[in-house]
PDB file of N, CA and C in Angstrom:
ATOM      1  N   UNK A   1       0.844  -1.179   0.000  1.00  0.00           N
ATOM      2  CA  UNK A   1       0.000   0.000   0.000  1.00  0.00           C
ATOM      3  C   UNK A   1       0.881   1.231   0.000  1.00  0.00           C
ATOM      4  N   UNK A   2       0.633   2.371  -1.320  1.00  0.00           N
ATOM      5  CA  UNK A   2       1.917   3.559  -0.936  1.00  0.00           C
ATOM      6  C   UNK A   2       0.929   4.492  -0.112  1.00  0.00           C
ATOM      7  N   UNK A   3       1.702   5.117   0.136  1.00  0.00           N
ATOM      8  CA  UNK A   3       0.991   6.368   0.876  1.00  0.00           C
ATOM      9  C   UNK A   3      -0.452   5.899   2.525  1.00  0.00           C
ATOM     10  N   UNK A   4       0.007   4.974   2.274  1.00  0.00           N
ATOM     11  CA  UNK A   4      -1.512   4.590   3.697  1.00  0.00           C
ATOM     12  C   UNK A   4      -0.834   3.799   4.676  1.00  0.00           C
ATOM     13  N   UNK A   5      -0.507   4.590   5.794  1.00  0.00           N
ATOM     14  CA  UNK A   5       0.341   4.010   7.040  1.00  0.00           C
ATOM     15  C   UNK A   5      -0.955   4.030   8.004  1.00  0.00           C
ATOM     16  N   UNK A   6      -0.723   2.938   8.783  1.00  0.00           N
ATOM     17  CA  UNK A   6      -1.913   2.606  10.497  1.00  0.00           C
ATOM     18  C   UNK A   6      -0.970   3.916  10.759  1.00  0.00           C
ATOM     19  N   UNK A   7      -2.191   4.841  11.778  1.00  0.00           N
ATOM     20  CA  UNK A   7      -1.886   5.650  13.029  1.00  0.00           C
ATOM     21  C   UNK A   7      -1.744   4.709  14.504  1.00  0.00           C
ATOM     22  N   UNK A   8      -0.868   4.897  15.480  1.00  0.00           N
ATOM     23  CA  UNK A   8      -0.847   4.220  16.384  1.00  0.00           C
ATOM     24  C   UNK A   8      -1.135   5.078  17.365  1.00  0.00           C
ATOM     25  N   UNK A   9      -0.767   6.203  17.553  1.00  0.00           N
ATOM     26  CA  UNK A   9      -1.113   7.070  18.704  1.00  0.00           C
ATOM     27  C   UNK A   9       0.707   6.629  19.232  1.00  0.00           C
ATOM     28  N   UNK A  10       1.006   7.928  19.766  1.00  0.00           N
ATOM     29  CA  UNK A  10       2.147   8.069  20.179  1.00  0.00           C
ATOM     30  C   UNK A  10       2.422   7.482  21.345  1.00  0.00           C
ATOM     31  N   UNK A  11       3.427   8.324  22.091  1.00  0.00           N
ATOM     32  CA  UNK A  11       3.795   7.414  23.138  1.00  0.00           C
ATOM     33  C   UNK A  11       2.868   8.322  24.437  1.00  0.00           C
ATOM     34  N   UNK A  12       2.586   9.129  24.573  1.00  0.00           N
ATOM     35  CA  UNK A  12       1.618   9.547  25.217  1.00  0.00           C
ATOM     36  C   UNK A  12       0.156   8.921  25.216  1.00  0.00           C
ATOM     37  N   UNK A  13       0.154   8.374  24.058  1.00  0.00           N
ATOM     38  CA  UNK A  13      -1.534   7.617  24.241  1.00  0.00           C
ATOM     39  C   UNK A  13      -1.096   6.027  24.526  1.00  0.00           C
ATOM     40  N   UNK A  14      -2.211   5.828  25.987  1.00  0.00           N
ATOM     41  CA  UNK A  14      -1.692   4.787  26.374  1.00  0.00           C
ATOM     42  C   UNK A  14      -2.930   3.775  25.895  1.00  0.00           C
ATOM     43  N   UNK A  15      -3.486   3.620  25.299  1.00  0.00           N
ATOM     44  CA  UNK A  15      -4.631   2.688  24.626  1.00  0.00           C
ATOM     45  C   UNK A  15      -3.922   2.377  23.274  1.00  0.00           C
ATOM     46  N   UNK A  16      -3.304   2.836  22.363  1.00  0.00           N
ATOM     47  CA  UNK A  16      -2.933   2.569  21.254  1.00  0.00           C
ATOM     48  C   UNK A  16      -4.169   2.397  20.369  1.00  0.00           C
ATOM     49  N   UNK A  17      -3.553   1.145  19.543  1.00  0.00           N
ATOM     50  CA  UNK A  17      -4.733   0.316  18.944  1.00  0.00           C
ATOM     51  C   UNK A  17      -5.632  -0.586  19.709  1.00  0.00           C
ATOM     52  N   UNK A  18      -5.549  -0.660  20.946  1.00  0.00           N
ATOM     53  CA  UNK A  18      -6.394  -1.332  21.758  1.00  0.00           C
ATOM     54  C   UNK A  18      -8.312  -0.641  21.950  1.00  0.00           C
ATOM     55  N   UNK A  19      -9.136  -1.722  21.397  1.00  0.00           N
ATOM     56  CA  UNK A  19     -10.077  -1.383  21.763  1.00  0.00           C
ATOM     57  C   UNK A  19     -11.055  -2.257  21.008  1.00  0.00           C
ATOM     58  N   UNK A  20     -12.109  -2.013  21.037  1.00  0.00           N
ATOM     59  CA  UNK A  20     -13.317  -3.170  20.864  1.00  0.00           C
ATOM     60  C   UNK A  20     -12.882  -3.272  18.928  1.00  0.00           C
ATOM     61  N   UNK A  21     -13.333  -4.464  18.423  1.00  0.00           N
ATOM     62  CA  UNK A  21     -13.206  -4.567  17.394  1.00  0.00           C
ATOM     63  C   UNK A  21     -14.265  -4.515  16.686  1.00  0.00           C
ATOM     64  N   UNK A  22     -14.846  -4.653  15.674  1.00  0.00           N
ATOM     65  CA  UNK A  22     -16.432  -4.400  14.968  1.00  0.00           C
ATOM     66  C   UNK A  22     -17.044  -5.658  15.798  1.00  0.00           C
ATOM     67  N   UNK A  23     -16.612  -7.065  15.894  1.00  0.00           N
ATOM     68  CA  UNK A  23     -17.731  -8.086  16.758  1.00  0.00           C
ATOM     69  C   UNK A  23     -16.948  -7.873  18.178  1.00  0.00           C
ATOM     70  N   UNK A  24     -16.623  -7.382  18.817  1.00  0.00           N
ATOM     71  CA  UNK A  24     -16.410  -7.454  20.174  1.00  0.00           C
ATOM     72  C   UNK A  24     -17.321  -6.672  20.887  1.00  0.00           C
ATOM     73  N   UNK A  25     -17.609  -7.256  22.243  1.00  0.00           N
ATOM     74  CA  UNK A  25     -18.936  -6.163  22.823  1.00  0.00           C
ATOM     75  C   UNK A  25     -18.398  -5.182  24.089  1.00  0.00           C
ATOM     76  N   UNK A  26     -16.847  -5.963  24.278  1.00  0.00           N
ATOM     77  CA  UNK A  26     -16.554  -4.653  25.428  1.00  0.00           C
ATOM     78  C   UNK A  26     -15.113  -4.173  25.176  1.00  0.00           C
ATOM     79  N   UNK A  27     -14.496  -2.862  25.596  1.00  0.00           N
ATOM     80  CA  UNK A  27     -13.284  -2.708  25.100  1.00  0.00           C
ATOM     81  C   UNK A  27     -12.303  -3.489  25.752  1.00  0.00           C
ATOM     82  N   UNK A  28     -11.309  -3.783  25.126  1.00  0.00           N
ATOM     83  CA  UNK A  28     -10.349  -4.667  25.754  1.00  0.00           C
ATOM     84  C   UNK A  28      -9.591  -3.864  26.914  1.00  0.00           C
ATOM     85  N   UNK A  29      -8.673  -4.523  27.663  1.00  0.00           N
ATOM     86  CA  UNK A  29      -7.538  -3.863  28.375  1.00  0.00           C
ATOM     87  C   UNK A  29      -6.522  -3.852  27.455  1.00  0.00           C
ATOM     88  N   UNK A  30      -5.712  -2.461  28.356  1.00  0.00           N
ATOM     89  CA  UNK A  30      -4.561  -2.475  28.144  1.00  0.00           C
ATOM     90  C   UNK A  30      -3.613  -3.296  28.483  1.00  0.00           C
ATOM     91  N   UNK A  31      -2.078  -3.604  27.778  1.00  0.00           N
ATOM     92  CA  UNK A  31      -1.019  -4.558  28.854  1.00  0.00           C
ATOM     93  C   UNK A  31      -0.696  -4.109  30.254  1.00  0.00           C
ATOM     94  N   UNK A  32      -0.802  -2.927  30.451  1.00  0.00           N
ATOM     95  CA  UNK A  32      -0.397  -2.439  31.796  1.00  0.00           C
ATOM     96  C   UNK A  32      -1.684  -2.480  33.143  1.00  0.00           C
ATOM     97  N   UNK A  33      -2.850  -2.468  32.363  1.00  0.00           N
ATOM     98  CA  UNK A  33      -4.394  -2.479  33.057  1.00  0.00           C
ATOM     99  C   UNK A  33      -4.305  -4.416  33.340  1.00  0.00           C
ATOM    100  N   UNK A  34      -4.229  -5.075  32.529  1.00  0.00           N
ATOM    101  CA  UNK A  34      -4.100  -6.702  32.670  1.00  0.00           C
ATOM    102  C   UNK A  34      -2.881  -7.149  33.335  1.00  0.00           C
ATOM    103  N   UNK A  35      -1.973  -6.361  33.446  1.00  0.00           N
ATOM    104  CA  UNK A  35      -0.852  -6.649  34.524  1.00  0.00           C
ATOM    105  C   UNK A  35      -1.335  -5.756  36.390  1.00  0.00           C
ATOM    106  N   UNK A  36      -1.946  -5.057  36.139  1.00  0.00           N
ATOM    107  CA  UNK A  36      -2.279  -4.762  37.699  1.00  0.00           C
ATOM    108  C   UNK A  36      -3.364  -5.821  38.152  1.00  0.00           C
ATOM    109  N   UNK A  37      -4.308  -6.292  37.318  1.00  0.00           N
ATOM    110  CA  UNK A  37      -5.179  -7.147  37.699  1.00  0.00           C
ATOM    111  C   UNK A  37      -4.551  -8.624  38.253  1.00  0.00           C
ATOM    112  N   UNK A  38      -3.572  -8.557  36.864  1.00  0.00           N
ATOM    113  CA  UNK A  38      -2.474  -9.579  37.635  1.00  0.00           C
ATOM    114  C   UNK A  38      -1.947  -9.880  38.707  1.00  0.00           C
ATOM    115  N   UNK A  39      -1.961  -8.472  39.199  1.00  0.00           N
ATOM    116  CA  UNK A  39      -0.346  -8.520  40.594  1.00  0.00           C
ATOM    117  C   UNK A  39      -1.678  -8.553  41.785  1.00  0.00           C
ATOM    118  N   UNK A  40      -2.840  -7.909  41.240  1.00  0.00           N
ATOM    119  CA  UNK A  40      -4.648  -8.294  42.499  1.00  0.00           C
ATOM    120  C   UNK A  40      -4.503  -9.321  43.054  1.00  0.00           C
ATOM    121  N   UNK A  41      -4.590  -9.944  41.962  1.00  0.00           N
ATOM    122  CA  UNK A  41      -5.290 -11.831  41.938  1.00  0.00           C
ATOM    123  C   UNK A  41      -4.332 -12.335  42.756  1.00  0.00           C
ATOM    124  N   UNK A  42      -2.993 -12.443  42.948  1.00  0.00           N
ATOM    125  CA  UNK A  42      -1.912 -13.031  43.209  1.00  0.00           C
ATOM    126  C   UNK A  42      -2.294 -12.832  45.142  1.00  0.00           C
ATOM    127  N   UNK A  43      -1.625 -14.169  45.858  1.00  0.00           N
ATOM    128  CA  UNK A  43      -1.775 -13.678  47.219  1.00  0.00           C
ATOM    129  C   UNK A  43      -0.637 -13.128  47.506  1.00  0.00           C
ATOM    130  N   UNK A  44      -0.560 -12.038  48.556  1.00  0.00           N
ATOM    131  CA  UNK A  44       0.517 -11.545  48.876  1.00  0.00           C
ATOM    132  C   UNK A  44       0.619 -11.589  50.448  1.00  0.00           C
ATOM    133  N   UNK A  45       1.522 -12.456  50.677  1.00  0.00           N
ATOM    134  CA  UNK A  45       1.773 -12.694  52.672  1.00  0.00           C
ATOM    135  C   UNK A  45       1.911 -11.523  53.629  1.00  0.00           C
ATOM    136  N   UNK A  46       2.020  -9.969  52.366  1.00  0.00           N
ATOM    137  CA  UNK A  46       2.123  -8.614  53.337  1.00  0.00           C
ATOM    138  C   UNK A  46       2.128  -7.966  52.584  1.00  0.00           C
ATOM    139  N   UNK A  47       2.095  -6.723  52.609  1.00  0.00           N
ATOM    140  CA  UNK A  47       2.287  -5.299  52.023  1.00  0.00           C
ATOM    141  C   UNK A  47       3.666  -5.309  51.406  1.00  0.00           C
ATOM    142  N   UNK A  48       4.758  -5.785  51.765  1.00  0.00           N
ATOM    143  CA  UNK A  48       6.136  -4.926  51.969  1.00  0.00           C
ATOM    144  C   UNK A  48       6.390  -6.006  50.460  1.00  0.00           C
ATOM    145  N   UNK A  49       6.336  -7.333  50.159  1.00  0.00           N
ATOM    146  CA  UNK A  49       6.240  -7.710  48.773  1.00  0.00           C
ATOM    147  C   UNK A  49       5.785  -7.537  47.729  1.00  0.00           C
ATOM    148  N   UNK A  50       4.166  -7.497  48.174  1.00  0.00           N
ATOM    149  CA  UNK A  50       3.287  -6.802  46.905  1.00  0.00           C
ATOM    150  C   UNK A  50       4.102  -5.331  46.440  1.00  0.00           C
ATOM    151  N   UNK A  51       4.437  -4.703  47.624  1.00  0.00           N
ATOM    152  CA  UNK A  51       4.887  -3.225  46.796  1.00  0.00           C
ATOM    153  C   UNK A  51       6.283  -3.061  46.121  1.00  0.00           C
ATOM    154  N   UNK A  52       6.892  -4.250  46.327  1.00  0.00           N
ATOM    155  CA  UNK A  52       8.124  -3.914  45.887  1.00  0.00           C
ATOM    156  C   UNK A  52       7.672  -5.198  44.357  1.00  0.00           C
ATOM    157  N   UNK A  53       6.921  -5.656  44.368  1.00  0.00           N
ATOM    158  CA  UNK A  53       6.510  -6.620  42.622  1.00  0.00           C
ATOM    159  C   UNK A  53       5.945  -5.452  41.901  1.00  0.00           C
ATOM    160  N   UNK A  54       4.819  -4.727  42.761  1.00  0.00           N
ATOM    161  CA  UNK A  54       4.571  -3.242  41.960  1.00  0.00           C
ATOM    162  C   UNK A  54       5.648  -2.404  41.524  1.00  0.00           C
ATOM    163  N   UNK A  55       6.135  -1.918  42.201  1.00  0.00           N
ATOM    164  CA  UNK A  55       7.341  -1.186  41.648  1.00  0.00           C
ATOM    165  C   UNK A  55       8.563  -1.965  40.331  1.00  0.00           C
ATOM    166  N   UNK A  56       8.656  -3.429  40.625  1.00  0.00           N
ATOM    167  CA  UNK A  56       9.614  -3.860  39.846  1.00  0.00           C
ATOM    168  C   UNK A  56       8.557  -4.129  39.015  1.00  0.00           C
ATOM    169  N   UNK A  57       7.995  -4.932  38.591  1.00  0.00           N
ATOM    170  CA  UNK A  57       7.143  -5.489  37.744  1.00  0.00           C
ATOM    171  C   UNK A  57       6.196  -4.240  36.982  1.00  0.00           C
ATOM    172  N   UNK A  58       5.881  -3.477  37.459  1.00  0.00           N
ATOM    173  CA  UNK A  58       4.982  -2.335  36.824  1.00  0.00           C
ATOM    174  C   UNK A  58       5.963  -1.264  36.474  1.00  0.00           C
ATOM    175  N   UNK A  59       7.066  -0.915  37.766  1.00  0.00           N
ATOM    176  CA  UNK A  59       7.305  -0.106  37.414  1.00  0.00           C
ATOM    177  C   UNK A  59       6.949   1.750  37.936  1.00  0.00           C
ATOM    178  N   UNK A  60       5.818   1.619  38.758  1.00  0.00           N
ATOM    179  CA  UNK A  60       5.371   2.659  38.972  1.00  0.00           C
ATOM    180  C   UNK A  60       5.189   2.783  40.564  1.00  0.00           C
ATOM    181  N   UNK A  61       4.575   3.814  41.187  1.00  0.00           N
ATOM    182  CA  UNK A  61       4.450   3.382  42.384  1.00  0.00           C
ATOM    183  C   UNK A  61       3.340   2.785  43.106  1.00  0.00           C
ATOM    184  N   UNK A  62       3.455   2.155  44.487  1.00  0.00           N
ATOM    185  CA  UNK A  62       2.221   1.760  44.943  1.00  0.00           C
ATOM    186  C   UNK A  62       1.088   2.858  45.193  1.00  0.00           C
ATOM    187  N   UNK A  63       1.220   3.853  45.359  1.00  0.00           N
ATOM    188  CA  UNK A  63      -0.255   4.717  44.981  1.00  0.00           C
ATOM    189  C   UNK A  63      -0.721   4.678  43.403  1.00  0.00           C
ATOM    190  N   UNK A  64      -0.047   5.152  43.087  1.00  0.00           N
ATOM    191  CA  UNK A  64      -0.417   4.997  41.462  1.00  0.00           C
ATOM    192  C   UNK A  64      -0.918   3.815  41.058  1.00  0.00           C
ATOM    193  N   UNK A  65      -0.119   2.723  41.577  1.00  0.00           N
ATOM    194  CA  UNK A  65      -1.308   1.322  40.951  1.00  0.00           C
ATOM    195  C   UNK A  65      -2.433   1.615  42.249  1.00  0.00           C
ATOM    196  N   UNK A  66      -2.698   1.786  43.044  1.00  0.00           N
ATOM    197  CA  UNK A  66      -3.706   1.764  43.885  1.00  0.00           C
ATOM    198  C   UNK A  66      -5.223   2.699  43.050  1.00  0.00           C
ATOM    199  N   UNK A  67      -4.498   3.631  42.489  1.00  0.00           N
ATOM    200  CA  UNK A  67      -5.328   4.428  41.621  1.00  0.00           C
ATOM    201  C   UNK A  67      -5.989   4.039  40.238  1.00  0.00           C
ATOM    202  N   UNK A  68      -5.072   3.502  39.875  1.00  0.00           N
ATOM    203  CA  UNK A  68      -5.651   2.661  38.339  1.00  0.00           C
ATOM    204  C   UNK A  68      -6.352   1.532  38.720  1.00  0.00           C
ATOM    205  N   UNK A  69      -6.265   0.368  39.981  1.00  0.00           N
ATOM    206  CA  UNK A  69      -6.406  -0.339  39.990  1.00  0.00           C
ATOM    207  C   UNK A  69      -8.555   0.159  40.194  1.00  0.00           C
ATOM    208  N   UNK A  70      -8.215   1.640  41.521  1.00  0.00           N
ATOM    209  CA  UNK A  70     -10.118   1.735  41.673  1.00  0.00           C
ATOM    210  C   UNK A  70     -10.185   1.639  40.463  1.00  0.00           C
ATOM    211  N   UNK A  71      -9.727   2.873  39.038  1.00  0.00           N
ATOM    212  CA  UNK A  71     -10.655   3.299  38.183  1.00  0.00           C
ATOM    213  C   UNK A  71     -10.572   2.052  37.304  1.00  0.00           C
ATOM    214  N   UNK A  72     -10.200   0.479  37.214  1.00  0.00           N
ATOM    215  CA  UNK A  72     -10.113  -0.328  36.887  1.00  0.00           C
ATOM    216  C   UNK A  72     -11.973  -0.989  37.494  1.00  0.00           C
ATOM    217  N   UNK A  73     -11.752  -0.678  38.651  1.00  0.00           N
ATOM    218  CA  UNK A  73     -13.459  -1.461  39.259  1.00  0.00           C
ATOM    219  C   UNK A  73     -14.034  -1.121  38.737  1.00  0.00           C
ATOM    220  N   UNK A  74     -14.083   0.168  37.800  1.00  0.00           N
ATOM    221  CA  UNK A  74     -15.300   0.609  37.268  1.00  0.00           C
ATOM    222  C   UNK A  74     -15.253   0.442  35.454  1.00  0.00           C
ATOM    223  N   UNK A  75     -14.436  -0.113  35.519  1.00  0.00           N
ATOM    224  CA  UNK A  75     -14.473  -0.279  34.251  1.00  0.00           C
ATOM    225  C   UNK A  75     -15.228  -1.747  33.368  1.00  0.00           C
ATOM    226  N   UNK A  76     -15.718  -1.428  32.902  1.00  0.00           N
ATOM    227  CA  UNK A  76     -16.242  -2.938  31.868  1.00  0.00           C
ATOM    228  C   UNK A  76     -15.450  -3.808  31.454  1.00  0.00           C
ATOM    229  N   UNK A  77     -14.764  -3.154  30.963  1.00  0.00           N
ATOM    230  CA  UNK A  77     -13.670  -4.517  29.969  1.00  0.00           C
ATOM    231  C   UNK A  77     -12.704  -5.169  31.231  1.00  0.00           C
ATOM    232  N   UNK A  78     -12.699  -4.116  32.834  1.00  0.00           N
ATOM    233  CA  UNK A  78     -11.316  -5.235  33.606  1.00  0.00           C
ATOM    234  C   UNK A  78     -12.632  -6.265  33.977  1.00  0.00           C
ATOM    235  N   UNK A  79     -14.328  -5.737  34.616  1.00  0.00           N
ATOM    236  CA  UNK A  79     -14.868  -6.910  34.233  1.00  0.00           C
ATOM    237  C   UNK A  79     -15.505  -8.029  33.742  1.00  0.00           C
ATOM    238  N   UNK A  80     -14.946  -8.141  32.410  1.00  0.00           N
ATOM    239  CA  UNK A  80     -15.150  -8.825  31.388  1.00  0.00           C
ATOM    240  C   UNK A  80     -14.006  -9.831  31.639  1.00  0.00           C
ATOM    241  N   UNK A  81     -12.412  -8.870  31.428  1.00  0.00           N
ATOM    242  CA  UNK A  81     -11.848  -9.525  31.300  1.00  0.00           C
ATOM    243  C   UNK A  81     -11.060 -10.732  32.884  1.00  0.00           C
ATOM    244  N   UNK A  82     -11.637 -10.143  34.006  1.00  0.00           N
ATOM    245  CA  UNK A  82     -11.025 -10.747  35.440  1.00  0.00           C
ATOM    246  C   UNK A  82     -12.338 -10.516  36.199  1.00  0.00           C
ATOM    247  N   UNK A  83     -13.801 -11.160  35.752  1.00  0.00           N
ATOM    248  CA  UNK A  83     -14.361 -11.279  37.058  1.00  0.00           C
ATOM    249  C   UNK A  83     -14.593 -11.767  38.166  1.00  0.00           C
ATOM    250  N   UNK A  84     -13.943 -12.358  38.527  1.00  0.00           N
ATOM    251  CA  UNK A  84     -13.634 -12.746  39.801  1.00  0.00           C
ATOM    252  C   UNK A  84     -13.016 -11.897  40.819  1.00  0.00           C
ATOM    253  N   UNK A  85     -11.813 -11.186  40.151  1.00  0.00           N
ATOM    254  CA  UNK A  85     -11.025 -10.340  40.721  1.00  0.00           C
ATOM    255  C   UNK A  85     -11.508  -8.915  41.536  1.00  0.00           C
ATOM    256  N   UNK A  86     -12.603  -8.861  39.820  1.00  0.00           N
ATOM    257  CA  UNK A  86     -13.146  -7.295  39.949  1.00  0.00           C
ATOM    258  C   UNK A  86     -14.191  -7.737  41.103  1.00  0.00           C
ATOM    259  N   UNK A  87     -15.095  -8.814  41.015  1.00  0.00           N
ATOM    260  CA  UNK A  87     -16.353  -8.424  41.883  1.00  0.00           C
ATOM    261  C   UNK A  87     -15.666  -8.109  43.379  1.00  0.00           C
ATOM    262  N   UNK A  88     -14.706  -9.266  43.397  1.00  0.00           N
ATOM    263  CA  UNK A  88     -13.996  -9.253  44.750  1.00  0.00           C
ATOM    264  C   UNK A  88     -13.698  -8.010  45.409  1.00  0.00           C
ATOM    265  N   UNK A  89     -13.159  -7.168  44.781  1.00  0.00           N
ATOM    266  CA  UNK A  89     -11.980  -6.062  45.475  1.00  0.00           C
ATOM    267  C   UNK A  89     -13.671  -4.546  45.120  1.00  0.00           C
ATOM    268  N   UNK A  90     -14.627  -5.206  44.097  1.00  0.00           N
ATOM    269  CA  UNK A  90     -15.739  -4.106  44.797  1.00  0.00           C
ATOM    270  C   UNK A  90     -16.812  -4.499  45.849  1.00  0.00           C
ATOM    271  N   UNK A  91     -16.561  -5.780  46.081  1.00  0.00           N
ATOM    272  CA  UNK A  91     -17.051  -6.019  47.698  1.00  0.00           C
ATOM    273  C   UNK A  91     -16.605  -5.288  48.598  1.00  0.00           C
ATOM    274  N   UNK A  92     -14.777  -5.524  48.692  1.00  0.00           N
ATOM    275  CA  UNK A  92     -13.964  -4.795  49.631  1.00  0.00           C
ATOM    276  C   UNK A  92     -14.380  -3.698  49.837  1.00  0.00           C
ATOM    277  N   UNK A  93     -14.737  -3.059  48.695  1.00  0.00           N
ATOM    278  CA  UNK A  93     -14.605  -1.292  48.539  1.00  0.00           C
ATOM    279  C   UNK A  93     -16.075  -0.930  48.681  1.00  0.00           C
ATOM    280  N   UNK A  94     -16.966  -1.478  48.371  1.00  0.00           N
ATOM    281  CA  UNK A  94     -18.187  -1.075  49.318  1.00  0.00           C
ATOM    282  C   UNK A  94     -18.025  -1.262  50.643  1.00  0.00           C
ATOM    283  N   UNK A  95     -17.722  -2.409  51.489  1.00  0.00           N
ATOM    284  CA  UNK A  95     -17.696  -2.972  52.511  1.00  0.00           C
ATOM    285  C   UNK A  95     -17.113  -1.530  53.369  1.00  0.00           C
ATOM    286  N   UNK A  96     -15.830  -1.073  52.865  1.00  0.00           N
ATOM    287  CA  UNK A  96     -15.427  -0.185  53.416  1.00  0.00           C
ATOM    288  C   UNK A  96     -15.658   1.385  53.162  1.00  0.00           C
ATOM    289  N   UNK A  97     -16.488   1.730  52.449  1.00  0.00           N
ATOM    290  CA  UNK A  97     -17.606   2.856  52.061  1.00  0.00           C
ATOM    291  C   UNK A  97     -18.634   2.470  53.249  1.00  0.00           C
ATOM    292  N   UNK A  98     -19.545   1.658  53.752  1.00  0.00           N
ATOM    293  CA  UNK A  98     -20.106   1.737  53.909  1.00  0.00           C
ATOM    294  C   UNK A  98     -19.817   1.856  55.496  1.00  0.00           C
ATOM    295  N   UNK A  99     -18.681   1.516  55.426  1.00  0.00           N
ATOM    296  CA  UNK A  99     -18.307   1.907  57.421  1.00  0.00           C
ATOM    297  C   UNK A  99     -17.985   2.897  57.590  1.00  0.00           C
ATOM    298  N   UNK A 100     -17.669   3.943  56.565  1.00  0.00           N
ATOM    299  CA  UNK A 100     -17.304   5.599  56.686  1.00  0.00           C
ATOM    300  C   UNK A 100     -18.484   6.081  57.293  1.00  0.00           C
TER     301      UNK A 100
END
């Protein structure tokens, strides 16, 4: 094909080409959204491991995944793609809304 290149979205857009396809019914995750769901699911014997797999493994810090991970509960596609995970951790998070 001359002249007709895919747009990908730069390095600032963090969705790329990720997203529902003409038969798909919910948008997909991202690799970095399916790797926090990842590091959820996993048991962790304390705090002081989980945060240091966050940091090595993600990369970022433990608030910051703490943050993607809420706006992850609310998202469709994390539960589509991990429900188990998701219903779980919005039990937690009502549970503890509702004792405020």
């Amino acid at each position: 094909m001359t002249g007709a290149t895919a747009q990908t979205g730069g390095p600032g857009d963090e969705r790329g080409l990720v997203g529902p396809g003409p038969d798909e019914g919910s948008p997909q995750l991202t690799a970095r959204d399916e790797a926090v769901l990842a590091v959820e699911r996993r048991s962790w014997p304390g705090p002081g491991p989980k945060e240091r797999a966050i940091r090595e493994q993600l990369g970022i810090s433990p608030t910051r995944y703490y943050q993607l991970l809420n706006a992850l509960l609310d998202d469709p596609g994390a539960l589509a793609h991990d429900p188990v995970t998701v219903n779980r951790l919005r039990r937690i998070r009502e549970a503890r809304r509702s004792r405020r």
